[in-house]
C-alpha atoms as a PDB file:
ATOM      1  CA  UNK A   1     -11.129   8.259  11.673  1.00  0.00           C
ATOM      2  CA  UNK A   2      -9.720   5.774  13.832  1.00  0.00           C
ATOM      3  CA  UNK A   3      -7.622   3.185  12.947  1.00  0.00           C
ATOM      4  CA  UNK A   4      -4.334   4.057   9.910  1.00  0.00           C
ATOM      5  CA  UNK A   5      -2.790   1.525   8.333  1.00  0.00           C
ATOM      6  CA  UNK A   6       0.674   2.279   7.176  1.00  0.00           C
ATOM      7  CA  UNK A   7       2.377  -0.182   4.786  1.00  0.00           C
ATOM      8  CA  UNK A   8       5.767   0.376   3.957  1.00  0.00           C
ATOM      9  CA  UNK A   9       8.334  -1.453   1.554  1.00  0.00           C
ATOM     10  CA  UNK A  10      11.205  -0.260   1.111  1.00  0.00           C
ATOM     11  CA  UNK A  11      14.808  -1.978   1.239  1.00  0.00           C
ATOM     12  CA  UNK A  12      16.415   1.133   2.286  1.00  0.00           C
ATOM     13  CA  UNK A  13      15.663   1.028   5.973  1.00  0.00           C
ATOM     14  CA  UNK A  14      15.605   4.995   7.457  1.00  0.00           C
ATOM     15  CA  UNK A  15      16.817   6.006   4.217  1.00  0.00           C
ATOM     16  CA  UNK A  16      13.643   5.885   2.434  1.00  0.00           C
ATOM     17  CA  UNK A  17      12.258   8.547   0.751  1.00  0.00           C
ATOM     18  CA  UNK A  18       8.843   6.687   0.226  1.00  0.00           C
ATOM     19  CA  UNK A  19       8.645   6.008   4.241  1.00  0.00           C
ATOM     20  CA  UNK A  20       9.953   9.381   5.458  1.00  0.00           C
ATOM     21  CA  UNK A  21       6.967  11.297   2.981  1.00  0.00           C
ATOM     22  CA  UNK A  22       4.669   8.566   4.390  1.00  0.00           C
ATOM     23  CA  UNK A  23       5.662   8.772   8.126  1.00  0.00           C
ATOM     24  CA  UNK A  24       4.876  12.782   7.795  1.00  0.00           C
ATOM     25  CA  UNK A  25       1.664  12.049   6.071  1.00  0.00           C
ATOM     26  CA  UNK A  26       0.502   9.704   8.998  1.00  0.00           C
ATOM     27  CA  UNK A  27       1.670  12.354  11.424  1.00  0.00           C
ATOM     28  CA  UNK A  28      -0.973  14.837   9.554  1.00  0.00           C
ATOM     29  CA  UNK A  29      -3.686  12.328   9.727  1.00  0.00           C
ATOM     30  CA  UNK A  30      -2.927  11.981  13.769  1.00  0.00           C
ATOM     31  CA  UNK A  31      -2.883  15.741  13.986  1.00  0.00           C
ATOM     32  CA  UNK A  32      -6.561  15.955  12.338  1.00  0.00           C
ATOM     33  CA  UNK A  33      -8.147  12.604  14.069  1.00  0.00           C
ATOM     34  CA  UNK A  34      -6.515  12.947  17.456  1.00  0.00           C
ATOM     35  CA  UNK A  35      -6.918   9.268  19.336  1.00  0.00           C
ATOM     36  CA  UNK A  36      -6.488   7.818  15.990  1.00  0.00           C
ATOM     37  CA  UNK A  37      -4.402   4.292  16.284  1.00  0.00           C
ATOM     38  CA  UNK A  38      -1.153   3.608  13.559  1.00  0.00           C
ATOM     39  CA  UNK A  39      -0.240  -0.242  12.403  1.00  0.00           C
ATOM     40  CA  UNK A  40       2.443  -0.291  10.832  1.00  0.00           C
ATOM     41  CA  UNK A  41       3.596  -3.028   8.356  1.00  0.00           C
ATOM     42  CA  UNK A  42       7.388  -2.829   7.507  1.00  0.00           C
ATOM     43  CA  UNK A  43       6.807  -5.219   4.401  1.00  0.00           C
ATOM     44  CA  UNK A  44      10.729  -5.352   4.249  1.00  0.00           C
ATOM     45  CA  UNK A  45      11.620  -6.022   7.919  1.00  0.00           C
ATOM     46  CA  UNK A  46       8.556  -8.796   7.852  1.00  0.00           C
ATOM     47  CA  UNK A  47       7.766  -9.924   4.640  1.00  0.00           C
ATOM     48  CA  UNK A  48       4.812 -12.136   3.380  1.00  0.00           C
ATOM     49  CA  UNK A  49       6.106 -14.920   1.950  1.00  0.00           C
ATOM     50  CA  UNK A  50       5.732 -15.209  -1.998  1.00  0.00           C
ATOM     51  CA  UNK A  51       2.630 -17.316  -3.375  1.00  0.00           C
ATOM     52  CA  UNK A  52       3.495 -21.053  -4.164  1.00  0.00           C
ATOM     53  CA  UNK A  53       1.190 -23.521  -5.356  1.00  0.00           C
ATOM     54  CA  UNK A  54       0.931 -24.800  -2.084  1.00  0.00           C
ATOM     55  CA  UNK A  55       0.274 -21.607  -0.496  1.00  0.00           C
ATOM     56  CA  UNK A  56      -2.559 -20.273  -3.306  1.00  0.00           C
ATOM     57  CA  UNK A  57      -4.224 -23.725  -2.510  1.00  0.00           C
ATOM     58  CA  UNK A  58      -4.442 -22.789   1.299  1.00  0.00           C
ATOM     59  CA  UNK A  59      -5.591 -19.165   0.942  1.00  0.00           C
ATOM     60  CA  UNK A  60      -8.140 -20.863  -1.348  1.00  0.00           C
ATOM     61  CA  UNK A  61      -9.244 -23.555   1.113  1.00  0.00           C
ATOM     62  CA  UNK A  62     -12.642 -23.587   2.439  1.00  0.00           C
ATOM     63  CA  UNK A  63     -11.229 -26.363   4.599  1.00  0.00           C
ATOM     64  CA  UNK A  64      -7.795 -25.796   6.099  1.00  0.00           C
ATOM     65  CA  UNK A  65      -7.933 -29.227   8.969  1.00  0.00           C
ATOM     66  CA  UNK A  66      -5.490 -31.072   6.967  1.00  0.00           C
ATOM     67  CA  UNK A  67      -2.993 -28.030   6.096  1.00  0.00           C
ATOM     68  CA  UNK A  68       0.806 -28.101   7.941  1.00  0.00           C
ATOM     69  CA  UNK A  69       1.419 -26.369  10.463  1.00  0.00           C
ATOM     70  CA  UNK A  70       3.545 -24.007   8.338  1.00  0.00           C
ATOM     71  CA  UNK A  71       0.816 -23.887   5.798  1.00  0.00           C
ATOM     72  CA  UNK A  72      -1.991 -23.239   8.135  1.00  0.00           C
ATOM     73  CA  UNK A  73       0.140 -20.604   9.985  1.00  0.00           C
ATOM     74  CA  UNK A  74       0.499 -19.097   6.487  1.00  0.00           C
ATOM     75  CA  UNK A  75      -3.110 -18.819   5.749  1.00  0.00           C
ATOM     76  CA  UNK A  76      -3.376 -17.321   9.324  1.00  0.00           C
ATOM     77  CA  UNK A  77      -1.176 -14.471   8.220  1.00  0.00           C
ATOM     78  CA  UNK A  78      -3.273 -13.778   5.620  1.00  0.00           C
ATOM     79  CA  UNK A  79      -6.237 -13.845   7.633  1.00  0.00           C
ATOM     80  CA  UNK A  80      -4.687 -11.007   9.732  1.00  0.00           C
ATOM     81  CA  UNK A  81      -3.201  -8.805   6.705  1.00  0.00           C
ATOM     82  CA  UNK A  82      -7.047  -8.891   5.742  1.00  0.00           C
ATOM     83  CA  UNK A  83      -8.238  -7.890   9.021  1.00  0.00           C
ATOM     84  CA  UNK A  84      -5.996  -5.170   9.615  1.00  0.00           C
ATOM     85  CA  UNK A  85      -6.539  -3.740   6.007  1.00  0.00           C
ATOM     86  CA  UNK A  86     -10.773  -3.878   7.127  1.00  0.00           C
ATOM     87  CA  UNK A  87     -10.424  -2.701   9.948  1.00  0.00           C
ATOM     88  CA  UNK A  88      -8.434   0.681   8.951  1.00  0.00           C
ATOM     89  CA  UNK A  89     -10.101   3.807   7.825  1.00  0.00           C
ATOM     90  CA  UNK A  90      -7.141   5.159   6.444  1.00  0.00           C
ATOM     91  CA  UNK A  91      -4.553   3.599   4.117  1.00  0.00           C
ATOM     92  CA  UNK A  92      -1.357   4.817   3.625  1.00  0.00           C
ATOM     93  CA  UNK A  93       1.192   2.539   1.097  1.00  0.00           C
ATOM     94  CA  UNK A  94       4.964   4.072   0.763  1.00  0.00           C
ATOM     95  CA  UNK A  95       6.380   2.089  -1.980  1.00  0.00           C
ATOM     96  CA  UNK A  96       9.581   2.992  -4.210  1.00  0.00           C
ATOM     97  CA  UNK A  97      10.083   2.193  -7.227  1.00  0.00           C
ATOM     98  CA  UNK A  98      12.059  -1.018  -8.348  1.00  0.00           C
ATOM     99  CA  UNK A  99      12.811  -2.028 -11.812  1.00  0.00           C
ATOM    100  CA  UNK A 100       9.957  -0.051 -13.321  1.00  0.00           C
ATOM    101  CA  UNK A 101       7.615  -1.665 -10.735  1.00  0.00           C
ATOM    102  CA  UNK A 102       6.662  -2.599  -6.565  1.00  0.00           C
ATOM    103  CA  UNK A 103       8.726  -3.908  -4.556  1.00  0.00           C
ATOM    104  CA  UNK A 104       8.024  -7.945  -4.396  1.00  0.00           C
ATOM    105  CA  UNK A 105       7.287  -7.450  -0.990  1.00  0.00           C
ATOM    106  CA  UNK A 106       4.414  -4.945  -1.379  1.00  0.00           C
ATOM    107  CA  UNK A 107       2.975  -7.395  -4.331  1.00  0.00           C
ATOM    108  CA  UNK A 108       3.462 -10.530  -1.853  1.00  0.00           C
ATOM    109  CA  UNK A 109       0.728  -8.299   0.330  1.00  0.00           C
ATOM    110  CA  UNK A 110      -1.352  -7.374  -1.939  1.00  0.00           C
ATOM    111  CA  UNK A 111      -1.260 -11.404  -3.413  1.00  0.00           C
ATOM    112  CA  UNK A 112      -2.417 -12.093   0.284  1.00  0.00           C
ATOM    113  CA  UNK A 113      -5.213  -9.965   0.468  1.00  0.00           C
ATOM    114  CA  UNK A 114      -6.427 -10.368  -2.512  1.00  0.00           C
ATOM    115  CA  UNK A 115      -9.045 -13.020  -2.428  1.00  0.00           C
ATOM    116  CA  UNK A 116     -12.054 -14.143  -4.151  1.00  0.00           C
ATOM    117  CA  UNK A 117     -15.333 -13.873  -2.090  1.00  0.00           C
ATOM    118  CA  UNK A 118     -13.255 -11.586   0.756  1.00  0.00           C
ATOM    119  CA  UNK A 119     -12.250  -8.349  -0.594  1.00  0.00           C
ATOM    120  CA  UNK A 120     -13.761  -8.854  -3.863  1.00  0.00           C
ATOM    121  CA  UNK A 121     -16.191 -10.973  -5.782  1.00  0.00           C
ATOM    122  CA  UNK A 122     -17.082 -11.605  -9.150  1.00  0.00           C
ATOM    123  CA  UNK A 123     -20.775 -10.507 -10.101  1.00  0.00           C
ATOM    124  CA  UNK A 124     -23.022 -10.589 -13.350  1.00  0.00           C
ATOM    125  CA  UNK A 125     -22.176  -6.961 -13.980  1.00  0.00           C
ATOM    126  CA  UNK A 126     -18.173  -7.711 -13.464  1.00  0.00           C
ATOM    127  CA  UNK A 127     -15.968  -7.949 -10.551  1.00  0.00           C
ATOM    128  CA  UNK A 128     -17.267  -5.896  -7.505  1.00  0.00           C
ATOM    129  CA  UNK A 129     -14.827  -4.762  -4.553  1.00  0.00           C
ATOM    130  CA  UNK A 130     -15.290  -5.310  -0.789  1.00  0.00           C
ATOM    131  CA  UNK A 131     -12.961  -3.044   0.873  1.00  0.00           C
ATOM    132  CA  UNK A 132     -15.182  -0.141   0.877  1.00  0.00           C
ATOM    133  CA  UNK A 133     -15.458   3.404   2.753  1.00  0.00           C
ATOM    134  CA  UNK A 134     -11.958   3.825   3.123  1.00  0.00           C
ATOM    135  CA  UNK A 135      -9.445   6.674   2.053  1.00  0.00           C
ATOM    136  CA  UNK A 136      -6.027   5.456   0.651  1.00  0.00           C
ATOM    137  CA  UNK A 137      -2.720   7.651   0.332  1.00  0.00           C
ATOM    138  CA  UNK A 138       0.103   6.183  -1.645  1.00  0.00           C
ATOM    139  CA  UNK A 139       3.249   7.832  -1.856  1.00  0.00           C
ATOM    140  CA  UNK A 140       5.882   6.447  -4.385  1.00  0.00           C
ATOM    141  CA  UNK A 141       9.533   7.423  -4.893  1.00  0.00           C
ATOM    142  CA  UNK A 142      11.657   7.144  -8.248  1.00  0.00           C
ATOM    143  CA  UNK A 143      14.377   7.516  -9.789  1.00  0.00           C
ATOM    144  CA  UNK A 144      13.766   9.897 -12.544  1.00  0.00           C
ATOM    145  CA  UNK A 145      10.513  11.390 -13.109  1.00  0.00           C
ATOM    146  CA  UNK A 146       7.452   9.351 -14.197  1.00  0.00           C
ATOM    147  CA  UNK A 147       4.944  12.357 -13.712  1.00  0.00           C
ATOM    148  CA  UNK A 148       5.093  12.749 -17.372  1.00  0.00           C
ATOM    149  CA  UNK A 149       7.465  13.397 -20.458  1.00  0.00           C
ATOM    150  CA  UNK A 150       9.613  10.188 -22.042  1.00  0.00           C
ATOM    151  CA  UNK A 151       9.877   7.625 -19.003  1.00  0.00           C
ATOM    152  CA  UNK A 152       5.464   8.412 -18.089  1.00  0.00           C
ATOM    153  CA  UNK A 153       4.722   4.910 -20.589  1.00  0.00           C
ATOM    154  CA  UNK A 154       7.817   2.722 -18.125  1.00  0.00           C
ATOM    155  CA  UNK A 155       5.661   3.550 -14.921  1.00  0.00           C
ATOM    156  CA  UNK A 156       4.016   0.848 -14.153  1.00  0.00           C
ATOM    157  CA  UNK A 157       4.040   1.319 -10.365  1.00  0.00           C
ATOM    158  CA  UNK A 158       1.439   4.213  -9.456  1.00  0.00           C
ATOM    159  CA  UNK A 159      -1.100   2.742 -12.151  1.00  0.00           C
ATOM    160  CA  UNK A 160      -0.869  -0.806 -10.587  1.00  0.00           C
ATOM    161  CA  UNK A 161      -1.013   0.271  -6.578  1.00  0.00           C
ATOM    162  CA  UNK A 162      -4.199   2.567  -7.893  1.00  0.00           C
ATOM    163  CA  UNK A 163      -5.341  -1.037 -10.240  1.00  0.00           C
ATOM    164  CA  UNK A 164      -5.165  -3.209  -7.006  1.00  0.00           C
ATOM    165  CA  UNK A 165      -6.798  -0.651  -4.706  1.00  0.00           C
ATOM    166  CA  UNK A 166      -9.864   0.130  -7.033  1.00  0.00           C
ATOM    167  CA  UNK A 167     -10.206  -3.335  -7.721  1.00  0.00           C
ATOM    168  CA  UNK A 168     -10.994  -4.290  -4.573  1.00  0.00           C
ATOM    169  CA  UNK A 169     -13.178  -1.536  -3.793  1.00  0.00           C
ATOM    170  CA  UNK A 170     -10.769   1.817  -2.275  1.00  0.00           C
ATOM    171  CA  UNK A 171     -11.620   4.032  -4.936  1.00  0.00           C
ATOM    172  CA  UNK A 172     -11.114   7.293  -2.889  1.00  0.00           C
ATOM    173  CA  UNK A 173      -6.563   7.193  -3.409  1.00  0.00           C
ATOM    174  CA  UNK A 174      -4.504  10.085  -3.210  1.00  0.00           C
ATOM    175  CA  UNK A 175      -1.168   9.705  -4.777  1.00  0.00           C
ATOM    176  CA  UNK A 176       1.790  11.297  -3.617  1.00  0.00           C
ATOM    177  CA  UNK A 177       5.103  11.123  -5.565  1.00  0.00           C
ATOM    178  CA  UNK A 178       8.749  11.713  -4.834  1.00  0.00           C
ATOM    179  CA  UNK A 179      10.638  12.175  -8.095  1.00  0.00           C
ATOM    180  CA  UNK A 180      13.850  12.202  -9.203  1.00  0.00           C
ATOM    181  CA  UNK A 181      15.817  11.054  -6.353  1.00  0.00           C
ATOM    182  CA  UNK A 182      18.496   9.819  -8.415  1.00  0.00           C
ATOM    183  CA  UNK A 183      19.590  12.920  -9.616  1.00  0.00           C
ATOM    184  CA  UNK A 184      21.766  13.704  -6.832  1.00  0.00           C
ATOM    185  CA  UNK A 185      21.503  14.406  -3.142  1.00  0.00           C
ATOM    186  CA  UNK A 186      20.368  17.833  -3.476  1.00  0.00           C
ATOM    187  CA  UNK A 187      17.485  16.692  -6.369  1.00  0.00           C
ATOM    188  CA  UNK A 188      16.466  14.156  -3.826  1.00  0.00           C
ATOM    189  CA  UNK A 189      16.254  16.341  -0.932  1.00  0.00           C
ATOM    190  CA  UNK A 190      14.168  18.818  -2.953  1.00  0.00           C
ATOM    191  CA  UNK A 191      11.934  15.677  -4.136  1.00  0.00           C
ATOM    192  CA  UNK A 192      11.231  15.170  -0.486  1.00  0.00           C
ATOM    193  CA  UNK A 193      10.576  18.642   0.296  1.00  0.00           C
ATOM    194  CA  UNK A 194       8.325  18.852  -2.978  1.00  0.00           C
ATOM    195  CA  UNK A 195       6.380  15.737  -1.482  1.00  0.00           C
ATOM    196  CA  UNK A 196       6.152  17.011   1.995  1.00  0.00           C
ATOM    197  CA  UNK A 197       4.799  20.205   0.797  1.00  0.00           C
ATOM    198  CA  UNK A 198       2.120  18.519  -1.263  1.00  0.00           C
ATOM    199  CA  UNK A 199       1.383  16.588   1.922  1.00  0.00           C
ATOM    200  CA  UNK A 200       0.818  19.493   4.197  1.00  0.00           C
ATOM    201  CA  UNK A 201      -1.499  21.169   1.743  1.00  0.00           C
ATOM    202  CA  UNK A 202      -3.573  17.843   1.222  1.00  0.00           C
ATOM    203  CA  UNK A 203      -7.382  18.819   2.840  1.00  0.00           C
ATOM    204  CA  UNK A 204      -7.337  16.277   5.234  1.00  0.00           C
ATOM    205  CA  UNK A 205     -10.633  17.236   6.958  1.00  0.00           C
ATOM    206  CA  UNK A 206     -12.174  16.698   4.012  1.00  0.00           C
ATOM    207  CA  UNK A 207     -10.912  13.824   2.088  1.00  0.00           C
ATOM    208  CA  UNK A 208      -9.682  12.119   5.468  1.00  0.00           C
ATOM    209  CA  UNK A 209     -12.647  11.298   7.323  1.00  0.00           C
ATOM    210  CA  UNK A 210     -14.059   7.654   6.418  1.00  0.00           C
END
């Protein structure tokens, strides 16, 4: 392994639960690849902006000469965010939970890297992803507890970060998840230490290596 992406999106700076479990998952990865590279994305401090119709008609462009300068500088972005996300072996999202779903920054992303013909394409046997050979860790924080029980149906954050990444072609996602932070300092602090326990057992040499 060389190159770890880390993507975070959270509003809650340091606070985070998501990006503290995340940051000590990264460290783990360094510790079993030594040399390995980081990039981190703080999706919060820099966000992508939101798709417009003006926008989805410029990621779409086989043409871009007569885009703005704001448009074409746009595009550009996206052109990077799909770089960096080829050129990692590792893939590590932090994302917390908001209103049942992703942050709209972490969805702005993903709207920028999705694309037709780049990370995915359409085939006679059904869409076929491009992103391929690549081991993704995704560590989400709640509220309450989404694991299972009454609230499992209202999650529709770890299904649609494992949704995206399949789809275009990262198939090999371990999902990490830091529940219950709402109950109360002490509930959240014990979330975290549940999470950072799962994330020193993970076999890294194993499932790591890309």
């Amino acid at each position: 392994m060389h190159n770890i992406l880390l993507l975070t999106s959270s509003p809650r700076g340091p606070a985070s639960h998501s990006t503290k479990v995340a940051r000590t998952l990264v460290d783990r990865l360094i510790a079993a690849h030594p040399g390995a590279s980081v990039t981190h994305r703080d999706l919060d401090a820099e966000p992508l902006p939101h798709l417009d119709g003006l926008l989805l008609n410029a990621l779409s462009a086989a043409n871009r000469n007569g885009l703005s300068p704001q448009l074409l500088a746009s595009a550009l972005r996206a052109d990077a965010a799909i770089s960096q996300l080829f050129a990692a072996d590792a893939i590590v999202i932090a994302a917390p939970m908001i209103n049942f779903g992703l942050p709209t920054t972490l969805k702005a992303w993903f709207d920028h890297i999705l694309r037709a013909g780049t990370t995915f394409r359409y085939t006679d046997a059904g869409p076929e992803g491009l992103v391929t050979g690549k081991k993704a860790y995704v560590v989400t924080a709640t509220g309450g507890v989404y694991s299972d029980g009454p609230m499992l149906p209202l999650d529709f954050q770890a299904p649609y970060l494992m949704q995206l990444l399949n789809f275009i072609g990262v198939t090999d996602v371990t999902h990490v998840a830091v529940e219950g932070v709402a109950f109360g300092p002490d509930a959240a602090a014990k979330a975290v230490e549940a999470a950072v326990a799962q994330v020193q057992a993970l076999p890294l040499a194993q499932t790591a290596a890309a």
